[in-house]
N, C-alpha and C. Protein backbone atom coordinates (compact mmCIF):
# COMPACT_ATOMS: atom_id res chain seq x y z
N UNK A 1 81.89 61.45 -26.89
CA UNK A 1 81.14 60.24 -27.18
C UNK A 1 80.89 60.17 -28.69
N UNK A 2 81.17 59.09 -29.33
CA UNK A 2 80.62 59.24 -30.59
C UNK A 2 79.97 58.75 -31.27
N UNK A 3 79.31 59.09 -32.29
CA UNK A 3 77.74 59.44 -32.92
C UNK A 3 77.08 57.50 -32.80
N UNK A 4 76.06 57.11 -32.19
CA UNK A 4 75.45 55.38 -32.71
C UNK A 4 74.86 55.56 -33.88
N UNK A 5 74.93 54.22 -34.24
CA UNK A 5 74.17 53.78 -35.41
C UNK A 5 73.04 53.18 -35.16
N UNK A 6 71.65 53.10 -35.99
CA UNK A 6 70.51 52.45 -35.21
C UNK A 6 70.97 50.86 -35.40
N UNK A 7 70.74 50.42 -34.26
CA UNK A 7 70.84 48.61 -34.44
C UNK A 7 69.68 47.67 -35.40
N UNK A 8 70.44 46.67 -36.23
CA UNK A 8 69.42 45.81 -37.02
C UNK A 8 69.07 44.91 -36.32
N UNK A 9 67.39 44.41 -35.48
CA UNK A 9 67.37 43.83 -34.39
C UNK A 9 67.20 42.94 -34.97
N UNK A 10 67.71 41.10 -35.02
CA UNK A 10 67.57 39.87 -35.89
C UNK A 10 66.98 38.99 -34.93
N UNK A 11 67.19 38.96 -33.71
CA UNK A 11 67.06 37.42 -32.98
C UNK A 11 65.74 38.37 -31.25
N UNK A 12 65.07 37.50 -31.20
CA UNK A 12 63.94 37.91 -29.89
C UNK A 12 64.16 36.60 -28.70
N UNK A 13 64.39 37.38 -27.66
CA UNK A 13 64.21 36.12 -26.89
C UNK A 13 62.93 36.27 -25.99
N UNK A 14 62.45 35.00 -26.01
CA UNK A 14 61.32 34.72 -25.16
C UNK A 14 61.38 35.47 -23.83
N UNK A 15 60.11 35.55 -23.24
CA UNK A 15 59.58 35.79 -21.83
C UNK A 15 60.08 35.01 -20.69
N UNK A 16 60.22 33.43 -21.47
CA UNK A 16 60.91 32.22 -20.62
C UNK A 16 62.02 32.17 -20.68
N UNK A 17 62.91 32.71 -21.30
CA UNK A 17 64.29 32.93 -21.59
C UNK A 17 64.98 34.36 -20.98
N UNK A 18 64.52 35.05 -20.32
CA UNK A 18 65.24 35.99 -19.65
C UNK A 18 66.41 36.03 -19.16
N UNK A 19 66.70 35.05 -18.32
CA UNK A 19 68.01 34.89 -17.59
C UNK A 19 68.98 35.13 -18.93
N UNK A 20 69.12 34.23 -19.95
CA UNK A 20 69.81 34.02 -21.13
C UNK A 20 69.41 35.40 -21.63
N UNK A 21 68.47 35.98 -21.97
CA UNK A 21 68.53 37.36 -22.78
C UNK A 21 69.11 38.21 -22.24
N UNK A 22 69.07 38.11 -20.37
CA UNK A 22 70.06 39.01 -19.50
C UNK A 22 71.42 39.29 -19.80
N UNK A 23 71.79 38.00 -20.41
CA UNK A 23 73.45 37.87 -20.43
C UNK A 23 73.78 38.50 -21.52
N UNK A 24 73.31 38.05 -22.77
CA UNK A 24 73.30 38.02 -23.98
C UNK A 24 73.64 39.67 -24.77
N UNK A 25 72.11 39.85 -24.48
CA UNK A 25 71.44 41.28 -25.02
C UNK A 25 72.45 42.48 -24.97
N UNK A 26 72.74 42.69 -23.38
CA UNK A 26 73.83 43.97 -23.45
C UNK A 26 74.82 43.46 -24.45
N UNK A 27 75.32 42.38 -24.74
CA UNK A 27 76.58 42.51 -25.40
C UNK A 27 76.26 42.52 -27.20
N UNK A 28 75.12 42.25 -27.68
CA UNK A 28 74.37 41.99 -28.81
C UNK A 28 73.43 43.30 -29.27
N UNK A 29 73.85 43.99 -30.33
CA UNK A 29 72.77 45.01 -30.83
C UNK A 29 71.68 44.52 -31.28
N UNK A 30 71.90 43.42 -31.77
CA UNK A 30 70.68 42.90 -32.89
C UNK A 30 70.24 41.58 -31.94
N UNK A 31 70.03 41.35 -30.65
CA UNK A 31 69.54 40.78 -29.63
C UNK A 31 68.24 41.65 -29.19
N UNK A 32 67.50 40.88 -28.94
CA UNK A 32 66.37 41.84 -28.02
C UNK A 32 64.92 41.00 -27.09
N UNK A 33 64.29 41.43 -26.27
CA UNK A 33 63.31 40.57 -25.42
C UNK A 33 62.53 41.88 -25.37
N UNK A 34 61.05 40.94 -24.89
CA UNK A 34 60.44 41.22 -23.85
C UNK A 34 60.63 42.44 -23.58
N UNK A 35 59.64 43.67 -23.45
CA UNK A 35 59.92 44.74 -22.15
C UNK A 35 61.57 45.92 -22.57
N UNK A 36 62.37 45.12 -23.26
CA UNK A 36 63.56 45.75 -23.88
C UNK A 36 63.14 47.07 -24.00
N UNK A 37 63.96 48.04 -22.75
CA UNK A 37 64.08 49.38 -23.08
C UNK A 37 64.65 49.81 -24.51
N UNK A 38 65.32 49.31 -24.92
CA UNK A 38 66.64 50.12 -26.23
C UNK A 38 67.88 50.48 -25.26
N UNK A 39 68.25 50.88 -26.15
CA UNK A 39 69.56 52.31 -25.49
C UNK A 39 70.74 51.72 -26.42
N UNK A 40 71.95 52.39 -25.82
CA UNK A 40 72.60 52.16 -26.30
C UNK A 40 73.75 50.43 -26.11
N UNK A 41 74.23 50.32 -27.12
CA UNK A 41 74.70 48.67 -27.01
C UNK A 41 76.66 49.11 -27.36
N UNK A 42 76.92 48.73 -26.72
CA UNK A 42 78.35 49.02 -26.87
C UNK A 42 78.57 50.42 -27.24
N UNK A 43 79.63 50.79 -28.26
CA UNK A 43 80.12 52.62 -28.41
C UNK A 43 79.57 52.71 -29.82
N UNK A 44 78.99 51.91 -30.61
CA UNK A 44 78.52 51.46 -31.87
C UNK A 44 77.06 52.18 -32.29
N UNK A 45 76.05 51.32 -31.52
CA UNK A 45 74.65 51.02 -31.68
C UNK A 45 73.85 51.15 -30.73
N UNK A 46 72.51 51.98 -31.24
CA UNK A 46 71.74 51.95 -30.57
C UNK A 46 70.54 51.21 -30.72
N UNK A 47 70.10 50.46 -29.94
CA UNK A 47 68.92 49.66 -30.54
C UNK A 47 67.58 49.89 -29.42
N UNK A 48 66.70 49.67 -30.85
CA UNK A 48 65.33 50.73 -30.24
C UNK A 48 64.52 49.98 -29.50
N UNK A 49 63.52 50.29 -28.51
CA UNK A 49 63.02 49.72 -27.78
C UNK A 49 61.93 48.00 -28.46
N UNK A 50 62.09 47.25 -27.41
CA UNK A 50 61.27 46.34 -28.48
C UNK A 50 59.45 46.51 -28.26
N UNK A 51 59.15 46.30 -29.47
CA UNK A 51 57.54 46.27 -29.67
C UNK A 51 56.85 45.55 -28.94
N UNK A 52 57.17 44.30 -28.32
CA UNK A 52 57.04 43.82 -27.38
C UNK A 52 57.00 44.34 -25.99
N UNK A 53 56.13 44.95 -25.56
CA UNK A 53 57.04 46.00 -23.96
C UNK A 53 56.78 44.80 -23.03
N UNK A 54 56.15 43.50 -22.66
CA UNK A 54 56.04 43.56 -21.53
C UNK A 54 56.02 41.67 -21.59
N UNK A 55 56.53 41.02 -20.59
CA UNK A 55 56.09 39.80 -20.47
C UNK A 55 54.76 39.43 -20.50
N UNK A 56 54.20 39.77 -20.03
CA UNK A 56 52.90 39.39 -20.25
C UNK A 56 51.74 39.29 -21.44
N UNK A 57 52.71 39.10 -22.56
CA UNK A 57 51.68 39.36 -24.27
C UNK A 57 51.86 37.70 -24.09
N UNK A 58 51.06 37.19 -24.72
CA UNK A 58 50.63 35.99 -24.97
C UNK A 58 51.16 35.53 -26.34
N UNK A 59 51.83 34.69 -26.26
CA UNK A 59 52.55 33.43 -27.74
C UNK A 59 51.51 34.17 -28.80
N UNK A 60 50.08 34.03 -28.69
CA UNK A 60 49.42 34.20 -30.14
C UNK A 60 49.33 35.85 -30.72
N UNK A 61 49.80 36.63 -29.52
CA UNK A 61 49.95 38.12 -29.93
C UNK A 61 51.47 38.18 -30.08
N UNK A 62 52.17 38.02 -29.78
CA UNK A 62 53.64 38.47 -30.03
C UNK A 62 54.70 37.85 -30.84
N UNK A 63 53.89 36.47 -31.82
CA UNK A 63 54.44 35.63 -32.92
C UNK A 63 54.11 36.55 -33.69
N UNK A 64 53.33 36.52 -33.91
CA UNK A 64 53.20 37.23 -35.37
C UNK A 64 53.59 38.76 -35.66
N UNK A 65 53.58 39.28 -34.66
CA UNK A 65 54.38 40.58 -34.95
C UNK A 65 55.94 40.40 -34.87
N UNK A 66 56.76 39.43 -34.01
CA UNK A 66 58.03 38.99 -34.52
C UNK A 66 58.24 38.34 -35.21
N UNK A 67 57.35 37.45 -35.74
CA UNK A 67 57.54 36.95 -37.19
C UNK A 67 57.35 38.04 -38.41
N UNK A 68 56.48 38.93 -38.00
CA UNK A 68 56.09 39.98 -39.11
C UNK A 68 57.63 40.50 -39.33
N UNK A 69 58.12 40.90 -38.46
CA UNK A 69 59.59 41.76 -38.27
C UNK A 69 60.94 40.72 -38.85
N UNK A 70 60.70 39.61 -39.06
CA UNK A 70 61.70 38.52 -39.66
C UNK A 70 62.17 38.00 -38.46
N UNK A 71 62.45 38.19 -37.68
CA UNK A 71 63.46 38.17 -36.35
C UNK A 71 63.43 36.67 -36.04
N UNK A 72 64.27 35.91 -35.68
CA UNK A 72 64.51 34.60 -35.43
C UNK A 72 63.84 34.67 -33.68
N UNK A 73 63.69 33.39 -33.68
CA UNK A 73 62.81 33.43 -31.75
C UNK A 73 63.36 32.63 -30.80
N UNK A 74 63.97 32.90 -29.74
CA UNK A 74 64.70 31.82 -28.80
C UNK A 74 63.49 31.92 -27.89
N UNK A 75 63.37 30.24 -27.68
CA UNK A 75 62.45 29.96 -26.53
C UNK A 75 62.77 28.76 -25.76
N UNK A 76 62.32 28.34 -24.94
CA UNK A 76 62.67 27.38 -23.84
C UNK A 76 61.20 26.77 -23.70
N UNK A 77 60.73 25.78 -24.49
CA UNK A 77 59.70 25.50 -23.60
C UNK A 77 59.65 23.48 -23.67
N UNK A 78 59.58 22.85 -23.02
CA UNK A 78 59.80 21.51 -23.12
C UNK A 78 58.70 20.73 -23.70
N UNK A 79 57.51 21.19 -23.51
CA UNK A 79 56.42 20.88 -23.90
C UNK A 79 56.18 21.15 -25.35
N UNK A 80 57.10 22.19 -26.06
CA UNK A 80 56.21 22.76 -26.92
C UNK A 80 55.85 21.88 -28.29
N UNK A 81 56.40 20.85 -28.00
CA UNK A 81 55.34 19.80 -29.99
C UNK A 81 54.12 19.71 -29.02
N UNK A 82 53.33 19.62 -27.95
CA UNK A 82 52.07 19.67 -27.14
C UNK A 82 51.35 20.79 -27.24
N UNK A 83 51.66 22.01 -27.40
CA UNK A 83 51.49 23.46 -27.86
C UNK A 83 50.90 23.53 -29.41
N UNK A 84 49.45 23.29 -29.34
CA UNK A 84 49.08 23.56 -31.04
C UNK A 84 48.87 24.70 -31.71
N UNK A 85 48.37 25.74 -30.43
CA UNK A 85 48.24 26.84 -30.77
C UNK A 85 49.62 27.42 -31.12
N UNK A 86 50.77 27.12 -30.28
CA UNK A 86 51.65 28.16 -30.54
C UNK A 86 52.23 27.58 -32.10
N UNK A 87 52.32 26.04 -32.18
CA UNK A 87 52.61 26.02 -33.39
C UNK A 87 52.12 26.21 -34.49
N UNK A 88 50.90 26.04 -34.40
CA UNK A 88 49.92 26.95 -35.38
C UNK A 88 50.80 28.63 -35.66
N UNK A 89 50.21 29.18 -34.72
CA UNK A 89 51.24 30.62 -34.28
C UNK A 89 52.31 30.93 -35.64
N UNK A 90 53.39 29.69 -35.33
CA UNK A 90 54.40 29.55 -35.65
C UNK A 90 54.32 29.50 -37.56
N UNK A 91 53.59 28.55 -37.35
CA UNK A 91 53.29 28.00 -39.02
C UNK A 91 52.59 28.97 -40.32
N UNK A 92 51.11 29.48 -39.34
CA UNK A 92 50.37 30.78 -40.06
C UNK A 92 51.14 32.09 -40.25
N UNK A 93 52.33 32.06 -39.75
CA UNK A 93 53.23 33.37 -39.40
C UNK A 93 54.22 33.84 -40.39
N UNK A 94 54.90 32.31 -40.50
CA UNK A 94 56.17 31.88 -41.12
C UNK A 94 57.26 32.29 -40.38
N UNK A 95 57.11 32.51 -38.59
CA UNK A 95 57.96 32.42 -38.00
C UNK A 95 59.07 31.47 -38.17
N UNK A 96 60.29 31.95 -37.39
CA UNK A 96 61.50 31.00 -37.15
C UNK A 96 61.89 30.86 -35.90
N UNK A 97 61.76 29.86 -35.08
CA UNK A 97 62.07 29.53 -33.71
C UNK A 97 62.67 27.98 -33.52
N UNK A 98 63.55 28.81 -32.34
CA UNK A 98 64.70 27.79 -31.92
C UNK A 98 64.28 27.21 -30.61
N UNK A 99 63.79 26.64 -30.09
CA UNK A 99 63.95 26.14 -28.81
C UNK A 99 64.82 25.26 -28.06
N UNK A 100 65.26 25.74 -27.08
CA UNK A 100 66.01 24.90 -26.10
C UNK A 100 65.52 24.42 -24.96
N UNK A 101 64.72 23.36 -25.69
CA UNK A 101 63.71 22.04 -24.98
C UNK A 101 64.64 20.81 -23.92
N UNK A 102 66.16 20.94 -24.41
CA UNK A 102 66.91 19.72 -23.66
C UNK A 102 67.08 20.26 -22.25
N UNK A 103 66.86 18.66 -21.60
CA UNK A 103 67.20 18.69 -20.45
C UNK A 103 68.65 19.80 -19.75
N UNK A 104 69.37 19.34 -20.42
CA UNK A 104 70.35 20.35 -20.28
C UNK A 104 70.23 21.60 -20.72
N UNK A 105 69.35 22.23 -20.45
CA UNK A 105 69.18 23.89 -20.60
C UNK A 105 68.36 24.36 -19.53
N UNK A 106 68.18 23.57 -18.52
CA UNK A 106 67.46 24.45 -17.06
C UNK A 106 68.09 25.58 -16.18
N UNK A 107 69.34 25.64 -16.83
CA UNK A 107 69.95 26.95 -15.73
C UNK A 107 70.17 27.85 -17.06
N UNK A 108 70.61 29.19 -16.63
CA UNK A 108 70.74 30.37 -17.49
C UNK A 108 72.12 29.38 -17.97
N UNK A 109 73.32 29.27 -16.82
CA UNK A 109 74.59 28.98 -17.56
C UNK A 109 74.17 27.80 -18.53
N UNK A 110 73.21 26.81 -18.49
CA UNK A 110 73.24 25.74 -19.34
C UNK A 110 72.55 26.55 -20.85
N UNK A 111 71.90 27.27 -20.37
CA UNK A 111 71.22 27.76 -21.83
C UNK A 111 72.50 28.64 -22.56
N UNK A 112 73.07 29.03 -22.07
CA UNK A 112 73.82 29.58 -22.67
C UNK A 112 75.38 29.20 -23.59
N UNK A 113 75.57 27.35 -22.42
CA UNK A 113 75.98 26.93 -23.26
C UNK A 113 75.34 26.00 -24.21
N UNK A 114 74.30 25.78 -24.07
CA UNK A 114 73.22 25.19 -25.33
C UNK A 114 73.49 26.16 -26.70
N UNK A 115 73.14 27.17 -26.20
CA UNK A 115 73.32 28.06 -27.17
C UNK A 115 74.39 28.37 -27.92
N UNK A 116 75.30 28.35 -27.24
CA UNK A 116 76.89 29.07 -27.86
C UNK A 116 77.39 27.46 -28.50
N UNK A 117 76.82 26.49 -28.04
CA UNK A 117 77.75 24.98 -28.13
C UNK A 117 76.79 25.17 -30.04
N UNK A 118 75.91 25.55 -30.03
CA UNK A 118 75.27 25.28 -30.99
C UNK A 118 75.35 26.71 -32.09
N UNK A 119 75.92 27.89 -32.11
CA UNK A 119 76.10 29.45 -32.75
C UNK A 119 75.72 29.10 -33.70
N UNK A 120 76.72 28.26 -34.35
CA UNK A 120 77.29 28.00 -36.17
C UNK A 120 75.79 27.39 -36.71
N UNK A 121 75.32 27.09 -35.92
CA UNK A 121 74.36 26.44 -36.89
C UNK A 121 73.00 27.06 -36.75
N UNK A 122 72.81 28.36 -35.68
CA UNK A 122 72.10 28.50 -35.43
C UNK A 122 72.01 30.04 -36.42
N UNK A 123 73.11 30.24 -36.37
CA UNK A 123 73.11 32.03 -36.74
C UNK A 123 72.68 31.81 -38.55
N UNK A 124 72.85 30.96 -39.11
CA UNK A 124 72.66 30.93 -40.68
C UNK A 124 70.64 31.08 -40.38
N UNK A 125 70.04 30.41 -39.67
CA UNK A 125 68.76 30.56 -39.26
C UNK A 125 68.21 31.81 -39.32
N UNK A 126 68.49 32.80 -38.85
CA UNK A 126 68.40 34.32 -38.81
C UNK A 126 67.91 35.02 -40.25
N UNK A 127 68.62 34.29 -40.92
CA UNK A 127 68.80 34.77 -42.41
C UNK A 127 67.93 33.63 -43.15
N UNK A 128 67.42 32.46 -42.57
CA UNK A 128 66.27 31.64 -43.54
C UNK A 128 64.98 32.09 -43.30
N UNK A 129 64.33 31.39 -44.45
CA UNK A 129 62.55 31.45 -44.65
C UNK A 129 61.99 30.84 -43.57
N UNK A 130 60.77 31.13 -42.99
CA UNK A 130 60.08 30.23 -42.03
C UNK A 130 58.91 29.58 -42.88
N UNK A 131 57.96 29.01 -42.17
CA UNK A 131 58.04 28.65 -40.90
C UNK A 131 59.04 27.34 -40.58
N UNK A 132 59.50 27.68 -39.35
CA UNK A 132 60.27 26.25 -39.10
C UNK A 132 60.35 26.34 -36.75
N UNK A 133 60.36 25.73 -36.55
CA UNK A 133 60.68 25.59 -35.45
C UNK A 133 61.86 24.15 -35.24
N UNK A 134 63.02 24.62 -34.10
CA UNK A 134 64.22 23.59 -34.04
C UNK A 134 64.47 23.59 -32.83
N UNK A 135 64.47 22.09 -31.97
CA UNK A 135 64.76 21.79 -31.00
C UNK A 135 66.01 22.18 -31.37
N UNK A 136 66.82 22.68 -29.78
CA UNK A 136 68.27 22.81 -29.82
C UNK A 136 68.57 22.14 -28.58
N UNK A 137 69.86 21.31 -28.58
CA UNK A 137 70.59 20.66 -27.65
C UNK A 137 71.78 20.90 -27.61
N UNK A 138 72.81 20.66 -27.09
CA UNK A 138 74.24 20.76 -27.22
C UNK A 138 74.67 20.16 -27.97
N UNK A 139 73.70 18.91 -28.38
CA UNK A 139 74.86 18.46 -29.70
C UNK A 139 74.29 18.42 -30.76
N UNK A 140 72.73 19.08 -31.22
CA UNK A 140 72.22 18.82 -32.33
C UNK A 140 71.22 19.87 -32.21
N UNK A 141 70.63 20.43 -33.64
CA UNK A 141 69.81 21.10 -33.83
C UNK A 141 68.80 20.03 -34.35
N UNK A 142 67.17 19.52 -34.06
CA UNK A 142 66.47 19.16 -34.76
C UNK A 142 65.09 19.61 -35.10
N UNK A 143 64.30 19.29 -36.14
CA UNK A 143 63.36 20.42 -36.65
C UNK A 143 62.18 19.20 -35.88
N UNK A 144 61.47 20.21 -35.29
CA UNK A 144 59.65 20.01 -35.03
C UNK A 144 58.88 20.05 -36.48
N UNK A 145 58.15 18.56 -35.89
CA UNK A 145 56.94 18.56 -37.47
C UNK A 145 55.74 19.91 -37.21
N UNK A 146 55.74 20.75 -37.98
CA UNK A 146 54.43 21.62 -37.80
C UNK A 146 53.41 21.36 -38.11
């Protein structure tokens, strides 16, 4: 077997996003959720457990320590410009979160092609300043007023 490297973890997926972090994560070092044991990720990388252990931390405890960490945020929530706290959350943090609010993202397979229909524009995100939060759809990324 030979020797891993520790993984650079960039992107968190939500509590509400599981199904999609299910798919995702094993194949992604620098993917991570919720509860995320670590281990090893392909013959490459190992990536360490997330700080997050458990679904059950609440938006106003677990923004700001993944925002603290840089990490970009996939979430699913339809409601969320109704959400003041979390965008507060979001804003006081200088988090970066993506949500996939469209109708077309209620099944894992739709989120996933929400997601993948949208990569290119999403992965440069990873690497920007926050705060920002961005509706994502299949055919457009657009930014929430904070």
């Amino acid at each position: 077997m030979t020797k891993s490297r520790p993984a650079q973890v960039r992107v968190y997926f939500d509590a509400d996003i599981l199904g999609l972090a299910s798919v995702l994560c094993p194949r992604r070092a620098d993917f991570t959720f919720p509860g995320d044991p670590g281990g090893r990720i392909g013959r490459r990388f190992e990536r360490a457990a997330c700080p997050i252990g458990s679904t059950e931390v609440k938006d106003e405890d677990w923004i700001p320590v993944v925002a603290g960490l840089g990490w970009l945020i996939v979430t699913r929530d339809a409601k969320i410009q109704e959400k003041r706290a979390e965008i507060a959350a979001v804003r006081d943090n200088g988090a970066k979160m993506i949500n996939l609010a469209s109708p077309d993202a209620g099944t894992v397979w739709a989120q996933l092609e929400v997601f993948m229909s949208r990569w290119r524009d999403i992965e440069p995100l990873i690497e920007a300043s926050g705060p920002f939060i961005y509706s994502v759809s299949r055919t457009k990324l657009r930014p929430i007023t904070l």
